[in-house]
N, C-alpha and C. Protein backbone atom coordinates (compact mmCIF):
# COMPACT_ATOMS: atom_id res chain seq x y z
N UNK A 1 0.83 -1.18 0.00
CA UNK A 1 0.00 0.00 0.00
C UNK A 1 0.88 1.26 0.00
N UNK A 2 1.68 1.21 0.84
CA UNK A 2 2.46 2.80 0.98
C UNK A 2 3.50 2.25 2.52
N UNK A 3 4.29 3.55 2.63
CA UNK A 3 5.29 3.59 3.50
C UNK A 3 4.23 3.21 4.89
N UNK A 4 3.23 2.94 4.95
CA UNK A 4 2.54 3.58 6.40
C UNK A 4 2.84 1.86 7.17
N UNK A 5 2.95 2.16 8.75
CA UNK A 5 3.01 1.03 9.60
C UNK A 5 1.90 -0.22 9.19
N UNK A 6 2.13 -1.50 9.06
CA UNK A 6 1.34 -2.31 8.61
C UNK A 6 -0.28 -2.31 8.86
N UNK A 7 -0.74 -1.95 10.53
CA UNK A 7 -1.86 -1.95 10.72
C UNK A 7 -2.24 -0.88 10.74
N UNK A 8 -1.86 0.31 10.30
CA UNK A 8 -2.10 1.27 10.12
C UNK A 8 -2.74 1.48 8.29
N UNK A 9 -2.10 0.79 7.82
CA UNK A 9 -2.54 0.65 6.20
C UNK A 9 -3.79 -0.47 6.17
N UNK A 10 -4.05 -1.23 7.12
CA UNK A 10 -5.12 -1.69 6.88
C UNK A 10 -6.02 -1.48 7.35
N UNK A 11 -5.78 -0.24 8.41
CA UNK A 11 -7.05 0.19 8.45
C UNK A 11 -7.51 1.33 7.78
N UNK A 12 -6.36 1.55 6.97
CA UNK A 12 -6.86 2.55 5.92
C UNK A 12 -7.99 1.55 4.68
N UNK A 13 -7.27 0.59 4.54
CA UNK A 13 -8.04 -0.43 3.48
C UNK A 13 -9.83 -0.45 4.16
N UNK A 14 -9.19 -0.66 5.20
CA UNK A 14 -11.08 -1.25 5.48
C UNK A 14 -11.93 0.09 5.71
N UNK A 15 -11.35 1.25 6.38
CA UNK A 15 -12.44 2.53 6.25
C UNK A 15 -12.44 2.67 4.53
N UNK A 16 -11.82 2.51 3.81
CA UNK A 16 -12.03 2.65 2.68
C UNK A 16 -13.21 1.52 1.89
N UNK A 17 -12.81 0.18 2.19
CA UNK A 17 -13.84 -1.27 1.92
C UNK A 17 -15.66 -0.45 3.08
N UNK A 18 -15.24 0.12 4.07
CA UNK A 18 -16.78 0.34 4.64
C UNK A 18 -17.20 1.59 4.00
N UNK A 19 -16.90 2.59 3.61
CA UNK A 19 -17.07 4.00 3.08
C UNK A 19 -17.80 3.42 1.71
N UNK A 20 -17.28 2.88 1.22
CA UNK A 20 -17.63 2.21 -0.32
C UNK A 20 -19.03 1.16 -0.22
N UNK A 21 -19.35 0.81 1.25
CA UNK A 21 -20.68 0.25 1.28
C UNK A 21 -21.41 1.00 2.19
N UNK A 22 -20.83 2.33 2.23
CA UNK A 22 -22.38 3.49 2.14
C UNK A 22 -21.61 3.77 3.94
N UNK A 23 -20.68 3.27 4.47
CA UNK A 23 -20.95 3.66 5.72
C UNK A 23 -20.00 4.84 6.06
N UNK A 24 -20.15 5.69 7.20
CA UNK A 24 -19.37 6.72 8.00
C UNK A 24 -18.42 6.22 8.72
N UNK A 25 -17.20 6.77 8.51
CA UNK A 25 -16.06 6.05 9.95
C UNK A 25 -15.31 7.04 10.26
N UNK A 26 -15.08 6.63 11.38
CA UNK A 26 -14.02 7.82 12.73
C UNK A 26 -13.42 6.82 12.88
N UNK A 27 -11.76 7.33 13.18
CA UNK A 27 -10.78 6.46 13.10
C UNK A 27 -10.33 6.56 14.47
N UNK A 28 -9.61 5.46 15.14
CA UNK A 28 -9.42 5.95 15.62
C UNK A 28 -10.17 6.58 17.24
N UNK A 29 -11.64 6.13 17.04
CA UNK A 29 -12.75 6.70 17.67
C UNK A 29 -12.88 6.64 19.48
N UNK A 30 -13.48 7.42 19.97
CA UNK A 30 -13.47 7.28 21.20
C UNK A 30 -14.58 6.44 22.11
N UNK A 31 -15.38 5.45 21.12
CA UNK A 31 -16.64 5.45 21.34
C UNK A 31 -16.60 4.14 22.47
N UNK A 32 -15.74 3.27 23.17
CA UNK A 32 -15.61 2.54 23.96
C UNK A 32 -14.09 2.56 24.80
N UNK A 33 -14.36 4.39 25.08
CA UNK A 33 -13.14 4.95 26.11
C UNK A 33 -13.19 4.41 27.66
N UNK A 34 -12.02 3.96 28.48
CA UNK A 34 -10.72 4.52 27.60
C UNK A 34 -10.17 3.73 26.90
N UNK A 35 -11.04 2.71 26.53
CA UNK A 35 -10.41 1.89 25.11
C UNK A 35 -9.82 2.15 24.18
N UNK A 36 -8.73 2.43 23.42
CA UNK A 36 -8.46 3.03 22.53
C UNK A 36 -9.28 1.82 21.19
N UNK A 37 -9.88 2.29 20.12
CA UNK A 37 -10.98 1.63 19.17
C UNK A 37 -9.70 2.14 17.74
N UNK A 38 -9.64 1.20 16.86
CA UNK A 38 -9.19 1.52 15.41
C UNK A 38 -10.30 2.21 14.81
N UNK A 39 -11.52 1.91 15.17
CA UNK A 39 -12.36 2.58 14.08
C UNK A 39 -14.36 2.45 14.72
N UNK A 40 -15.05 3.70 14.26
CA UNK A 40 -16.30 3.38 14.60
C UNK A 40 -16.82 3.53 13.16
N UNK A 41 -17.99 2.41 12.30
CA UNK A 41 -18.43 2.87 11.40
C UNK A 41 -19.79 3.35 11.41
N UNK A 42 -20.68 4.27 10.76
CA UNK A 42 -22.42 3.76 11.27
C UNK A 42 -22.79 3.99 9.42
N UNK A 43 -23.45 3.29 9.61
CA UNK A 43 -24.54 3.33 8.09
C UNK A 43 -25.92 2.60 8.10
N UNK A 44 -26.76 2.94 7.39
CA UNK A 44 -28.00 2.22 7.43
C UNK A 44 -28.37 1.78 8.53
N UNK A 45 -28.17 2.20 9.61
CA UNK A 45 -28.68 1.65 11.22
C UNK A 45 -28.08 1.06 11.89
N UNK A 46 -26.78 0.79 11.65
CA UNK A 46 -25.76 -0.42 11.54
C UNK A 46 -24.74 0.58 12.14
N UNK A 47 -24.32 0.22 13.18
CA UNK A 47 -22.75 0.85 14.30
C UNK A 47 -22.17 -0.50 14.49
N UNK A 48 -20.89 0.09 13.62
CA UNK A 48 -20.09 -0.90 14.28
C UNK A 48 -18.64 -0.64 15.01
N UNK A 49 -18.34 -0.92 16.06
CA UNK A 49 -17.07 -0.95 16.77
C UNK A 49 -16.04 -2.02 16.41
N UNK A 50 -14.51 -1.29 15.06
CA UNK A 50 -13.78 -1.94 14.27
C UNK A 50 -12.61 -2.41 15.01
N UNK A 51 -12.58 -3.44 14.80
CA UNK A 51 -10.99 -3.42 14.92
C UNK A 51 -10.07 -4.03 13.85
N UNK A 52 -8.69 -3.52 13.66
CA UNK A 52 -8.53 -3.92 12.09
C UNK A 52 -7.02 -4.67 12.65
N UNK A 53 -6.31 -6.04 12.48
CA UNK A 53 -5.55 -6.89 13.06
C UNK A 53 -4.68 -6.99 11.68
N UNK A 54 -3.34 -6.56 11.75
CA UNK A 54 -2.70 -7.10 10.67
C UNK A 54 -1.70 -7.64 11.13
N UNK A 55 -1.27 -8.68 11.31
CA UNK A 55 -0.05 -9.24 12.08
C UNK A 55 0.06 -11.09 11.55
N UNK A 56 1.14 -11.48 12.20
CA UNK A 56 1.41 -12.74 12.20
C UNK A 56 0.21 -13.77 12.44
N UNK A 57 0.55 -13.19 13.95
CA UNK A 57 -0.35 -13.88 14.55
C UNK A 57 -1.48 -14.08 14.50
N UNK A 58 -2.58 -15.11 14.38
CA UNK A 58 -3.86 -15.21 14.58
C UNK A 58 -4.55 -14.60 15.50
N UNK A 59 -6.33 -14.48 15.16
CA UNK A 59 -7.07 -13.66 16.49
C UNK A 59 -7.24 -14.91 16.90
N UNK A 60 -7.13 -14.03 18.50
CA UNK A 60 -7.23 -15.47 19.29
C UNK A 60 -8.44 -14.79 20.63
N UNK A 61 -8.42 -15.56 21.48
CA UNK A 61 -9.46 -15.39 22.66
C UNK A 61 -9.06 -14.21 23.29
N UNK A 62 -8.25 -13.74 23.76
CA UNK A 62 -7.63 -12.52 24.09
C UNK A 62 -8.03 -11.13 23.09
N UNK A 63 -7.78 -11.02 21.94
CA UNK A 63 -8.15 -10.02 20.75
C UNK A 63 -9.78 -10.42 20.95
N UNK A 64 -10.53 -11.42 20.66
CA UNK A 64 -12.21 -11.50 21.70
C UNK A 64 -12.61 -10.94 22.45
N UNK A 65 -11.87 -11.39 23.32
CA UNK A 65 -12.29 -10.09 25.04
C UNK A 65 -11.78 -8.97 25.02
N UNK A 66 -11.00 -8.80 24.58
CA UNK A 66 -10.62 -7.34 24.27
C UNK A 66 -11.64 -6.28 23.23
N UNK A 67 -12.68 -7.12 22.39
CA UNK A 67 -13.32 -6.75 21.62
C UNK A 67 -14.73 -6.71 22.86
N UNK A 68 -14.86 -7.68 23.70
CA UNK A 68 -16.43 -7.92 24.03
C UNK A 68 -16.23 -6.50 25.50
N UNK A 69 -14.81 -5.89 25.82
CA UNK A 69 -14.56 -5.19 26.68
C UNK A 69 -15.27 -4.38 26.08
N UNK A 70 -14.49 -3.77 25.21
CA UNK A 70 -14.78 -2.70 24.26
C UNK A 70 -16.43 -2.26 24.26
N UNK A 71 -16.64 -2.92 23.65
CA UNK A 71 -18.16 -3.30 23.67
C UNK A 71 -18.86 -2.80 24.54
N UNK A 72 -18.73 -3.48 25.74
CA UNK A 72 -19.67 -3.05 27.33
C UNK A 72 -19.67 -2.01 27.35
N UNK A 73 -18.83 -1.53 26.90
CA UNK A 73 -18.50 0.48 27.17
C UNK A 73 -19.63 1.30 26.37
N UNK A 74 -20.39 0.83 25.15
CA UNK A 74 -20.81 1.19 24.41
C UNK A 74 -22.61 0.75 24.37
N UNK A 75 -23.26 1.55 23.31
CA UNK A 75 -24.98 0.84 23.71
C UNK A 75 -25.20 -0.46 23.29
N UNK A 76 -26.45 -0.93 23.41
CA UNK A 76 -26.24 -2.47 23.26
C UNK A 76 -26.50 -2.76 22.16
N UNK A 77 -26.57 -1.76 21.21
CA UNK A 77 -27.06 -1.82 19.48
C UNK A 77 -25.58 -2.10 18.35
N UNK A 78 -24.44 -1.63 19.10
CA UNK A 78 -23.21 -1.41 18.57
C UNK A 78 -22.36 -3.02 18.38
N UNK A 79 -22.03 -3.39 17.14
CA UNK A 79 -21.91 -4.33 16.56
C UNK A 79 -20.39 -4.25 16.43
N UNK A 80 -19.61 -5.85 17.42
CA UNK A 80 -18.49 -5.41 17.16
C UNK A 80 -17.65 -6.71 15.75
N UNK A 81 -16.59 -5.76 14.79
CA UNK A 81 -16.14 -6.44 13.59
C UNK A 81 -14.55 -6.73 14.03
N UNK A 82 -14.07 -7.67 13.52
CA UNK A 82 -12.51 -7.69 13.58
C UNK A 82 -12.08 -8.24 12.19
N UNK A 83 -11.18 -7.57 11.68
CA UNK A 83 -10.64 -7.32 10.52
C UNK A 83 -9.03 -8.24 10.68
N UNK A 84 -9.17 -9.27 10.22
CA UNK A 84 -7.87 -9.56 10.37
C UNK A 84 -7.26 -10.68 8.84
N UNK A 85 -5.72 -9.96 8.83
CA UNK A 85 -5.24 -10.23 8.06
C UNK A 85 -4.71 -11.91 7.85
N UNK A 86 -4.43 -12.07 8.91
CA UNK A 86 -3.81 -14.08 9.61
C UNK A 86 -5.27 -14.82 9.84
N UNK A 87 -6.29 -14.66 9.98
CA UNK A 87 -7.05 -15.51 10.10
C UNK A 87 -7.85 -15.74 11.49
N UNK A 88 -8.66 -16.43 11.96
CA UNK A 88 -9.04 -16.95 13.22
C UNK A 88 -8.26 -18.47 14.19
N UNK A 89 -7.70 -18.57 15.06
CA UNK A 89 -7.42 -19.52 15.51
C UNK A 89 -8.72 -20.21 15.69
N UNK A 90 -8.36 -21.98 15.28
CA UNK A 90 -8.93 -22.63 15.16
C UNK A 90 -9.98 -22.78 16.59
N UNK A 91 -9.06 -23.06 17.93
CA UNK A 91 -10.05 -23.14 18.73
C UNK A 91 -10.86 -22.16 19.42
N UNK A 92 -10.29 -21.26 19.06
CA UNK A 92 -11.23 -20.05 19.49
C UNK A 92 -12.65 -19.76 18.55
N UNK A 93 -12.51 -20.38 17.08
CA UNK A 93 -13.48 -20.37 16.26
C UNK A 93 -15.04 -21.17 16.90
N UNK A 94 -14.12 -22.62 17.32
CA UNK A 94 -15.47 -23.55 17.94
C UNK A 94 -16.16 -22.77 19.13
N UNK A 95 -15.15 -21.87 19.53
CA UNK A 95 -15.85 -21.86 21.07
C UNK A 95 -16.80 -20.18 20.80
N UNK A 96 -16.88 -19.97 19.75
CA UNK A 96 -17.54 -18.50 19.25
C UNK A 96 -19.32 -18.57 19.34
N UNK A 97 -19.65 -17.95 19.98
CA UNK A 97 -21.55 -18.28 19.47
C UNK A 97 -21.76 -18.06 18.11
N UNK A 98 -22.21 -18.73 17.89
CA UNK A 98 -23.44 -19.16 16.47
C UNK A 98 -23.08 -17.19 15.82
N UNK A 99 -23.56 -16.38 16.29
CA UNK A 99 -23.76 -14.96 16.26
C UNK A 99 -22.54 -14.45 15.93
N UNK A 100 -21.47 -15.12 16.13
CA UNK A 100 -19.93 -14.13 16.18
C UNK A 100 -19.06 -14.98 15.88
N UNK A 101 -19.53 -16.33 14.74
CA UNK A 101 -19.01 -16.85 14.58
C UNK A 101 -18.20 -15.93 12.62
N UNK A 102 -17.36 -15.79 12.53
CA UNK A 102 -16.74 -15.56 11.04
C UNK A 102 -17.47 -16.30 10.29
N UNK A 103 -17.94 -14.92 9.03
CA UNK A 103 -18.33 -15.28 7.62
C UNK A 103 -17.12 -15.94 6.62
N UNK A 104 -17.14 -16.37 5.96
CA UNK A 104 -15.97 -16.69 4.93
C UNK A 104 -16.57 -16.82 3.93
C-alpha cells in the first residue's frame, strides 16, 4: 500500500472497503473509552465498533475479550467487527456463538 506502519494501512483499506458500502467512519474513535478503538463505522442503522488486526499472529481469545470489553462500554445496538489479516485460531473459532461466529 504505501510507506505507512502495517496496521495502520489496513485500516486505511477497510475505512475505505466500509465507506464504499455506504458507511461513515471515525478512526481511531473514542466510542468505547478509555479503550483506545481503530475505528467506529455507522450506516444504514448499523454501528459498528472496528478493529482492524494485521499481524502474524492469529485472532485469538484474548483479541475476543478485548473486543467484548470494548463493547460493554458502548450501547447495546453497537456491533463489534474484527478485521484480520492471519485468520481466526482454530479453537477459538469452535468456542464463538453461532452470532460471532466468522463469515468466509
Amino acid at each position: 500500500m504505501s510507506n505507512l506502519p502495517r496496521g495502520r494501512a489496513l485500516e486505511i483499506e477497510v475505512a475505505q472497503f466500509l465507506r464504499s458500502a455506504g458507511f461513515r467512519t471515525t478512526t481511531n474513535a473514542g466510542a468505547a473509552r478509555p479503550r483506545q478503538t481503530d475505528m467506529y463505522a455507522q450506516g444504514d442503522g448499523v454501528d459498528l465498533l472496528v478493529e482492524a488486526k494485521d499481524r502474524e499472529r492469529k485472532v485469538d481469545v484474548s483479541d475476543v475479550d478485548a473486543m467484548r470489553s470494548r463493547l460493554r462500554r458502548t450501547t447495546a445496538d453497537v456491533v463489534g467487527v474484527i478485521f484480520t489479516t492471519s485468520g481466526l485460531r482454530e479453537e477459538r473459532q469452535r468456542r464463538l456463538k453461532p452470532t460471532e461466529r466468522a463469515k468466509y
